[in-house]
PDB file of N, CA and C in Angstrom:
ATOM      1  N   UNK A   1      12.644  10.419   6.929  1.00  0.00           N
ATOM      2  CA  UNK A   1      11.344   9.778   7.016  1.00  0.00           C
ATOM      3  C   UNK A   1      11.513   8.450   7.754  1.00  0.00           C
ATOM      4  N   UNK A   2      10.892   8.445   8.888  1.00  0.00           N
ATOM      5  CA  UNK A   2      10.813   6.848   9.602  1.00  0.00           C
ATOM      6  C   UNK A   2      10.561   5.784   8.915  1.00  0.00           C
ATOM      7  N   UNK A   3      11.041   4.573   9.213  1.00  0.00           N
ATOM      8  CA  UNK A   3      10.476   3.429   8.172  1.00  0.00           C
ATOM      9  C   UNK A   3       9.199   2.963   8.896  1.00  0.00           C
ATOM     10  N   UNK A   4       8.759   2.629   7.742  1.00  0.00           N
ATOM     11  CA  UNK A   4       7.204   1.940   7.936  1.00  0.00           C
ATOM     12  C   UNK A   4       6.959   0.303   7.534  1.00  0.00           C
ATOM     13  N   UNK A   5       6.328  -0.365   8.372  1.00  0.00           N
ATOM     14  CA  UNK A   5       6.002  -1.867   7.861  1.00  0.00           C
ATOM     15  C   UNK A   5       4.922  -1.814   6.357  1.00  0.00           C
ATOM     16  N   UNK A   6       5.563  -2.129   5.812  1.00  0.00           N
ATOM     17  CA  UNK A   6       4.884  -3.011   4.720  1.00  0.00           C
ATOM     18  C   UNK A   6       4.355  -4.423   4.914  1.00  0.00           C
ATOM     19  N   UNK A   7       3.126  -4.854   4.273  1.00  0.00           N
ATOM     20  CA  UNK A   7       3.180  -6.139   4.678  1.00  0.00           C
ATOM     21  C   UNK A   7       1.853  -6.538   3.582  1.00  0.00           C
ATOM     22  N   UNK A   8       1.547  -8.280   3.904  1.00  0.00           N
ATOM     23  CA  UNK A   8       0.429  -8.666   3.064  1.00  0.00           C
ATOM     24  C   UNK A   8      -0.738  -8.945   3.625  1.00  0.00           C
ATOM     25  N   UNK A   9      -2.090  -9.062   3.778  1.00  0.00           N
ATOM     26  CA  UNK A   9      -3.020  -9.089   4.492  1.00  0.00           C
ATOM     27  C   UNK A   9      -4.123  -9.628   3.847  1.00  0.00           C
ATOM     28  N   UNK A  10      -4.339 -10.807   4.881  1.00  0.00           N
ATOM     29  CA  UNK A  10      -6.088 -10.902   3.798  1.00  0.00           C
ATOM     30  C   UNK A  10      -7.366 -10.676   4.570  1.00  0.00           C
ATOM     31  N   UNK A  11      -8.054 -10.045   4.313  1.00  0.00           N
ATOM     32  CA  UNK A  11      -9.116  -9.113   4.075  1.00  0.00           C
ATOM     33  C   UNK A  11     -10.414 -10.074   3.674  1.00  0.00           C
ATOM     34  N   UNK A  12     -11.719  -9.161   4.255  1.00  0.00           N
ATOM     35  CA  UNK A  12     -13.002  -9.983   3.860  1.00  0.00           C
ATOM     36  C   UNK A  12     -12.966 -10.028   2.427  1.00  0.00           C
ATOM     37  N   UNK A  13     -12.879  -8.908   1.645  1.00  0.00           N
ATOM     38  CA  UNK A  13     -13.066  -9.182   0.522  1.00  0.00           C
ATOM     39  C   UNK A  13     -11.496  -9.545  -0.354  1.00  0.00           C
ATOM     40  N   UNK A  14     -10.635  -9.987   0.395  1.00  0.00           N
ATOM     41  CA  UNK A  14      -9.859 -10.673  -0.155  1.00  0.00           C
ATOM     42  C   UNK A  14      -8.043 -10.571   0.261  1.00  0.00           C
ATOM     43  N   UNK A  15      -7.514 -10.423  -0.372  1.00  0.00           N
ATOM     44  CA  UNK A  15      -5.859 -10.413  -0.111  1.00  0.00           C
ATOM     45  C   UNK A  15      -5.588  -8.653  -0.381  1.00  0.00           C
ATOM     46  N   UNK A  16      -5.043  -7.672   0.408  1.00  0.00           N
ATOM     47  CA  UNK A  16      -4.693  -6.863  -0.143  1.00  0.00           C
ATOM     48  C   UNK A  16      -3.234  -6.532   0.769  1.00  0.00           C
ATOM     49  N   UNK A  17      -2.554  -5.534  -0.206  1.00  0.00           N
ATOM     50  CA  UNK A  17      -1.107  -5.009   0.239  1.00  0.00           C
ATOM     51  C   UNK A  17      -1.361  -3.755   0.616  1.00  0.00           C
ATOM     52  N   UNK A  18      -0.659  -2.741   1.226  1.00  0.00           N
ATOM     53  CA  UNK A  18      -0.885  -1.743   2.305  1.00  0.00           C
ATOM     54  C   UNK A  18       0.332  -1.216   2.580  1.00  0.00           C
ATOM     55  N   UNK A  19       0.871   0.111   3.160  1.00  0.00           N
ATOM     56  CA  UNK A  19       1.774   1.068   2.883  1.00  0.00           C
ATOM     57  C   UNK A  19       1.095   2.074   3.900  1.00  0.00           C
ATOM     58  N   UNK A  20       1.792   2.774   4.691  1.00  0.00           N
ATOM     59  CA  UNK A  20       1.095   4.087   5.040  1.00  0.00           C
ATOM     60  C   UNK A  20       2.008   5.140   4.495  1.00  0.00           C
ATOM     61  N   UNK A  21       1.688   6.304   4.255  1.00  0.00           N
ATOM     62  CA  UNK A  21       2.372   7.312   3.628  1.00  0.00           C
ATOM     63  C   UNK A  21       1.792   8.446   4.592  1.00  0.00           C
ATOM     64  N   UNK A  22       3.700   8.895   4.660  1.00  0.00           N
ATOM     65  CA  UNK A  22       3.192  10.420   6.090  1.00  0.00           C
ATOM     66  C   UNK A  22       3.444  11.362   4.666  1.00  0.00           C
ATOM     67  N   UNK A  23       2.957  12.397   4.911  1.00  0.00           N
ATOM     68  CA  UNK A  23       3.165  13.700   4.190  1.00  0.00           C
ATOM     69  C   UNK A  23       2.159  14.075   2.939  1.00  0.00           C
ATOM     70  N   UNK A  24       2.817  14.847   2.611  1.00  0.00           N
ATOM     71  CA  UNK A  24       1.572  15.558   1.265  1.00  0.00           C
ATOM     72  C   UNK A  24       1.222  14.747   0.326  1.00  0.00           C
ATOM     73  N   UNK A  25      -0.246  14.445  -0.341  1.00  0.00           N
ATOM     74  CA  UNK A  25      -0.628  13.670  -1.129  1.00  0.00           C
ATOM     75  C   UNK A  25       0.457  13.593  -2.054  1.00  0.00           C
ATOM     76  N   UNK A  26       0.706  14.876  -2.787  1.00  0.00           N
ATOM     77  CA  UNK A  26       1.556  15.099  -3.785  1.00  0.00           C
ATOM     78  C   UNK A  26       2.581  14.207  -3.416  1.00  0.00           C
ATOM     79  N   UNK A  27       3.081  13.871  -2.785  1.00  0.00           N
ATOM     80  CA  UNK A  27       4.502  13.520  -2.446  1.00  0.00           C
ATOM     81  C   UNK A  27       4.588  12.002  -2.383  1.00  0.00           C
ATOM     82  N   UNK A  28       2.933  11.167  -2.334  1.00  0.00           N
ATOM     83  CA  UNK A  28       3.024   9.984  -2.582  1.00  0.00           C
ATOM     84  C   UNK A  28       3.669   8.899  -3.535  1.00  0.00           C
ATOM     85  N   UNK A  29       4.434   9.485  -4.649  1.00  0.00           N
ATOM     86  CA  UNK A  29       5.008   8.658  -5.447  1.00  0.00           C
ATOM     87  C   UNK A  29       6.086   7.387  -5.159  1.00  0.00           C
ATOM     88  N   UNK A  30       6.553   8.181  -4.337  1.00  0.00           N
ATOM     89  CA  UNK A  30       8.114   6.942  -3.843  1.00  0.00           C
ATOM     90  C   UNK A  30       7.388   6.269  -2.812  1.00  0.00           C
ATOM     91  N   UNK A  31       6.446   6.413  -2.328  1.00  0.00           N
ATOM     92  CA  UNK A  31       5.513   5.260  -1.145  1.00  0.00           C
ATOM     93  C   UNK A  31       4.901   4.238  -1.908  1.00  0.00           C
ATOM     94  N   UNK A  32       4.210   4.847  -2.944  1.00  0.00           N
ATOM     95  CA  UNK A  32       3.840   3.951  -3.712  1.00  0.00           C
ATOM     96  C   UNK A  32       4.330   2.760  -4.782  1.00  0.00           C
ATOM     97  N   UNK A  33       5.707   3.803  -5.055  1.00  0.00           N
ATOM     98  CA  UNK A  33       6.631   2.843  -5.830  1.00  0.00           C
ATOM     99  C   UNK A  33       7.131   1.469  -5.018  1.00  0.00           C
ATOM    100  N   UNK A  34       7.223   2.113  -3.683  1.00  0.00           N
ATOM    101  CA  UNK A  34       7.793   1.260  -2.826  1.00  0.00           C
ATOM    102  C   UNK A  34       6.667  -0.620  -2.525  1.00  0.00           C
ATOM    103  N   UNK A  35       5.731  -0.020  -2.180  1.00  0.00           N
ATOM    104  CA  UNK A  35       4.437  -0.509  -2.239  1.00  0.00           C
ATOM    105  C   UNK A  35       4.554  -1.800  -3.641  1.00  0.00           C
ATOM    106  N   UNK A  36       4.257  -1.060  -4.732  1.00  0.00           N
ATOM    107  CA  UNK A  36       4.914  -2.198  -6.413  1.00  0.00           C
ATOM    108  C   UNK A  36       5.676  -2.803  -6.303  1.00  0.00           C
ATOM    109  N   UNK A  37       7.208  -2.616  -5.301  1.00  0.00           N
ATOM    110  CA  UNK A  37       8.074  -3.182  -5.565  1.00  0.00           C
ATOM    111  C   UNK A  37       7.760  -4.461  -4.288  1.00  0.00           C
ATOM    112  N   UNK A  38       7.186  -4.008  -3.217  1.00  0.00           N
ATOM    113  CA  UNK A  38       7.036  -5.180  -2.360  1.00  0.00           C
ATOM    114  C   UNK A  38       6.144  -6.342  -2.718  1.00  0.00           C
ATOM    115  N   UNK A  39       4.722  -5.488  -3.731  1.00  0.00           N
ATOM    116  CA  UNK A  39       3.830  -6.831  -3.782  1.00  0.00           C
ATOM    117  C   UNK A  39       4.989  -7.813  -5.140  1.00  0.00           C
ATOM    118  N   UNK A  40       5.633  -7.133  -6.069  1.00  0.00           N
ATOM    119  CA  UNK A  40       6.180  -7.736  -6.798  1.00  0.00           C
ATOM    120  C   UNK A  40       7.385  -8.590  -5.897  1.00  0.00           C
ATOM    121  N   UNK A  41       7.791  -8.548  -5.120  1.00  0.00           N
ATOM    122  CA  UNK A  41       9.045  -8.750  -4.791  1.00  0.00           C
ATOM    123  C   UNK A  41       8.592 -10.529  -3.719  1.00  0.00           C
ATOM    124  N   UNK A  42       7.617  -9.986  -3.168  1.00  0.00           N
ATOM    125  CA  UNK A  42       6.474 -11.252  -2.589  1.00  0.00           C
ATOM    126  C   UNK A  42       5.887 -12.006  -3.001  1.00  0.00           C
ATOM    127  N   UNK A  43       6.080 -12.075  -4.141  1.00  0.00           N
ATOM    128  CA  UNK A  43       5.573 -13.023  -5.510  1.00  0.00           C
ATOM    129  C   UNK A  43       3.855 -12.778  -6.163  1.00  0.00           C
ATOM    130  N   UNK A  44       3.481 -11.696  -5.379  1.00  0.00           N
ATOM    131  CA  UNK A  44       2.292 -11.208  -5.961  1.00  0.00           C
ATOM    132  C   UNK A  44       1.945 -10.377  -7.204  1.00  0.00           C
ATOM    133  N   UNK A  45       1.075  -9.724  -7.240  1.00  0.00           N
ATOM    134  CA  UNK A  45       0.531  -8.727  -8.673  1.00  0.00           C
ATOM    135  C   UNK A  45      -0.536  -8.190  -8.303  1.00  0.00           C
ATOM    136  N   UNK A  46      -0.974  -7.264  -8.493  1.00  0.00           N
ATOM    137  CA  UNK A  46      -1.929  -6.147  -8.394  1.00  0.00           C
ATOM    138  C   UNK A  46      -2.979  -6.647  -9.122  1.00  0.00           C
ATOM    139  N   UNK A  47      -4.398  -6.774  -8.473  1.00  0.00           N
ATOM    140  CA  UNK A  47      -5.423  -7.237  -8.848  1.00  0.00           C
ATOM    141  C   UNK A  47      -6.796  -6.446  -9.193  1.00  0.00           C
ATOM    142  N   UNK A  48      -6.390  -4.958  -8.866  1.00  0.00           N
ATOM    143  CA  UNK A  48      -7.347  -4.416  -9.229  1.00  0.00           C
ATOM    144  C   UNK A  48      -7.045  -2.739  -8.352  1.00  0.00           C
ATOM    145  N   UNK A  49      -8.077  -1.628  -8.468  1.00  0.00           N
ATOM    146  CA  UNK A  49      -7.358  -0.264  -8.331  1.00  0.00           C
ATOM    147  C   UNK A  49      -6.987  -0.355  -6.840  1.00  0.00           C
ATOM    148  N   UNK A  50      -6.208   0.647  -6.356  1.00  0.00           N
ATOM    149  CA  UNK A  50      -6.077   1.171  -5.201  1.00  0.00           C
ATOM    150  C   UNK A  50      -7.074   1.293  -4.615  1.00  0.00           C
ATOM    151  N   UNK A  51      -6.986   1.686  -2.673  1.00  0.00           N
ATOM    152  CA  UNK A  51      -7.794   2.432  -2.427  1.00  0.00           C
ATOM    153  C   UNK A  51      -7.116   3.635  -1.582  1.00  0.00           C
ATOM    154  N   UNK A  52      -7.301   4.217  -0.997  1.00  0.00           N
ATOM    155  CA  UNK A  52      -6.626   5.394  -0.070  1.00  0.00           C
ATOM    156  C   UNK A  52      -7.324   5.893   0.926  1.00  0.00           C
ATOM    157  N   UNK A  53      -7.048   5.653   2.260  1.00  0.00           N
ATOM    158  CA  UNK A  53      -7.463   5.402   3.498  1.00  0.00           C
ATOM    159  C   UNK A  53      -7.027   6.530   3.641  1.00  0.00           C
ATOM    160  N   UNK A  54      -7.743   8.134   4.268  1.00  0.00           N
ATOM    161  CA  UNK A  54      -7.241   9.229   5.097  1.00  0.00           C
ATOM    162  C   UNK A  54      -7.211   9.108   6.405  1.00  0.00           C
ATOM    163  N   UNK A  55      -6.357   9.149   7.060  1.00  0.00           N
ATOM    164  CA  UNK A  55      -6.311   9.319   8.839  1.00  0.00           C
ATOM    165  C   UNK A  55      -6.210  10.477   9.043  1.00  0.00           C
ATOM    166  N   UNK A  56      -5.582  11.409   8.651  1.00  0.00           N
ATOM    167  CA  UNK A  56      -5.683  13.053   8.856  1.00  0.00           C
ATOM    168  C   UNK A  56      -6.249  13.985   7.759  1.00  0.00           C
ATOM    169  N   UNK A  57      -6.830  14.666   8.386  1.00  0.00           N
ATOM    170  CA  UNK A  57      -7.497  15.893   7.709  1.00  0.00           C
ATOM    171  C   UNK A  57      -6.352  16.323   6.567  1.00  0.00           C
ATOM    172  N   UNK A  58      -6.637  16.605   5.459  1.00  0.00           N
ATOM    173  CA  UNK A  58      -6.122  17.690   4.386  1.00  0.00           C
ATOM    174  C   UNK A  58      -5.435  18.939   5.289  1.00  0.00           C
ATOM    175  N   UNK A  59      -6.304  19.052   6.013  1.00  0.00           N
ATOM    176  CA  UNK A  59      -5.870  20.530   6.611  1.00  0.00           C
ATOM    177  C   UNK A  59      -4.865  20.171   7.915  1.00  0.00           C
ATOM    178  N   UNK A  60      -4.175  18.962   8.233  1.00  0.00           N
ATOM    179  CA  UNK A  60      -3.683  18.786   9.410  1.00  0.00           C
ATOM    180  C   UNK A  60      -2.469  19.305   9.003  1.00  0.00           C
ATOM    181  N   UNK A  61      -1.244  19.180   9.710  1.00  0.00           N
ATOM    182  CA  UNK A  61      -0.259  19.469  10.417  1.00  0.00           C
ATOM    183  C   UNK A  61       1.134  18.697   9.209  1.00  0.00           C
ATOM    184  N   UNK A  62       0.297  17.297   9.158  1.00  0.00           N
ATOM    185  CA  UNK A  62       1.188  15.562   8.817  1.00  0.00           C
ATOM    186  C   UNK A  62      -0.304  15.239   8.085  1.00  0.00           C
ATOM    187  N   UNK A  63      -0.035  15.335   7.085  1.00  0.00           N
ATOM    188  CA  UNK A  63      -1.256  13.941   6.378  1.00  0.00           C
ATOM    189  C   UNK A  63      -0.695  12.445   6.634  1.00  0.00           C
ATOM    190  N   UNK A  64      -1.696  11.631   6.464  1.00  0.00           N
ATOM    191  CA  UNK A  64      -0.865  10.642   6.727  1.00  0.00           C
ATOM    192  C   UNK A  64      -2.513   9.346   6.021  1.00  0.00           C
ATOM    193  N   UNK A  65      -1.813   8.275   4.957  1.00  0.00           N
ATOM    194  CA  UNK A  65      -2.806   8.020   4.128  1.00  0.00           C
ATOM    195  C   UNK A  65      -2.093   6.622   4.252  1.00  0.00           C
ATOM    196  N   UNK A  66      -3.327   5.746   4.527  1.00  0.00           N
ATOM    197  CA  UNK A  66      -2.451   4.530   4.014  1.00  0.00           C
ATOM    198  C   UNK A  66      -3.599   3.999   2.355  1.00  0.00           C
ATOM    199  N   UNK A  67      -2.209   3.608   1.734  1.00  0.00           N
ATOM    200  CA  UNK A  67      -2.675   3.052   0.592  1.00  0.00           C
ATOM    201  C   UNK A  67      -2.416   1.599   0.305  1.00  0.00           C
ATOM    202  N   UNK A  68      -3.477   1.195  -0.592  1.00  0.00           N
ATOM    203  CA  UNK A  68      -3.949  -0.224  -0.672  1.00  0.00           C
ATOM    204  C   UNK A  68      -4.331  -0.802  -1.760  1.00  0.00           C
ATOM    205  N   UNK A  69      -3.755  -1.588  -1.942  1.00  0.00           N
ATOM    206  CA  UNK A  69      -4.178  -2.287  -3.412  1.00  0.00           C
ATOM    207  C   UNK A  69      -4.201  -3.873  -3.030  1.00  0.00           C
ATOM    208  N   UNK A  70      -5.970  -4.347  -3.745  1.00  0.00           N
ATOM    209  CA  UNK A  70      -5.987  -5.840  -3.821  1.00  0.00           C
ATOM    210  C   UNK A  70      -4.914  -6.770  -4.507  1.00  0.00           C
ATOM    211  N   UNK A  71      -4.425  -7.728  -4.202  1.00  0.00           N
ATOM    212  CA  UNK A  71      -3.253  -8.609  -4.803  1.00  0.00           C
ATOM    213  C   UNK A  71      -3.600 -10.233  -4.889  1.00  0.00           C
ATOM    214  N   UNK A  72      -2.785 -10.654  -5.929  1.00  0.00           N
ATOM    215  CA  UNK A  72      -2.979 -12.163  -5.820  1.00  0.00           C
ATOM    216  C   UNK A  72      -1.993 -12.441  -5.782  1.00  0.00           C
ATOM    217  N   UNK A  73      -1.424 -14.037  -5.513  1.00  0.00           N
ATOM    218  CA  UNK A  73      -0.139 -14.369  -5.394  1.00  0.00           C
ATOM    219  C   UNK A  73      -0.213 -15.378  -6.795  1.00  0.00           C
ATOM    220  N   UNK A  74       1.008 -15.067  -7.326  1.00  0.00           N
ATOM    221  CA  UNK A  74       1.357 -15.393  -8.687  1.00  0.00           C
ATOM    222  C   UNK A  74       2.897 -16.755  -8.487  1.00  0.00           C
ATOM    223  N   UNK A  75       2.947 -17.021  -7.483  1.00  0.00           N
ATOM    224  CA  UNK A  75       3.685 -18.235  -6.943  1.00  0.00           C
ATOM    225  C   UNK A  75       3.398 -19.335  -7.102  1.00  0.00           C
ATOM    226  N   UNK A  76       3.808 -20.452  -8.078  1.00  0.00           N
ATOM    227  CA  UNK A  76       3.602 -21.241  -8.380  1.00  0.00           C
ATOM    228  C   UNK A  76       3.868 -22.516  -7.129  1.00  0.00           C
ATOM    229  N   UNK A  77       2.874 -23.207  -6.602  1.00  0.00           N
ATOM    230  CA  UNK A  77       4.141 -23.917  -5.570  1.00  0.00           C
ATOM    231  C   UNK A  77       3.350 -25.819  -6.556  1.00  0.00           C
ATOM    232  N   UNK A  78       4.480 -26.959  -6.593  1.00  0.00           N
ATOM    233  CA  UNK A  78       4.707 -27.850  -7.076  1.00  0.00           C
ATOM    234  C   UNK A  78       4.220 -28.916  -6.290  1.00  0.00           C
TER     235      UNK A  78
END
């Protein structure tokens, strides 16, 4: 599986984190884990549900979904 950018983004309605995931819905688990471990790892936290962006049809070839969850940053700065 190619690597993919992860990253943080802020958005009209606010800060969210983002992931694209190639392959079968089913198979989203380790994208997503991956996803937890970055907003945690960035000093953020999950602020509320996912969402899940389709770029390909169910019926394509390659699904390919990026997923998204709003975040806050939990970084204290002094």
């Amino acid at each position: 599986m190619p690597e993919v950018e992860v990253k943080i983004e802020t958005w009209q309605y606010g800060t969210v984190a983002q992931i694209l995931h190639i392959g079968p819905y089913k198979d989203e688990g380790p994208t997503v884990e991956r996803l937890h471990h970055f907003i945690k790892d960035s000093g953020y936290e999950i602020a509320g549900t996912h969402e899940e962006e389709y770029l390909a049809s169910p019926k394509a070839k390659v699904q390919k979904t990026l997923i998204r969850y709003p975040v806050k940053n939990i970084v204290q700065t002094n």
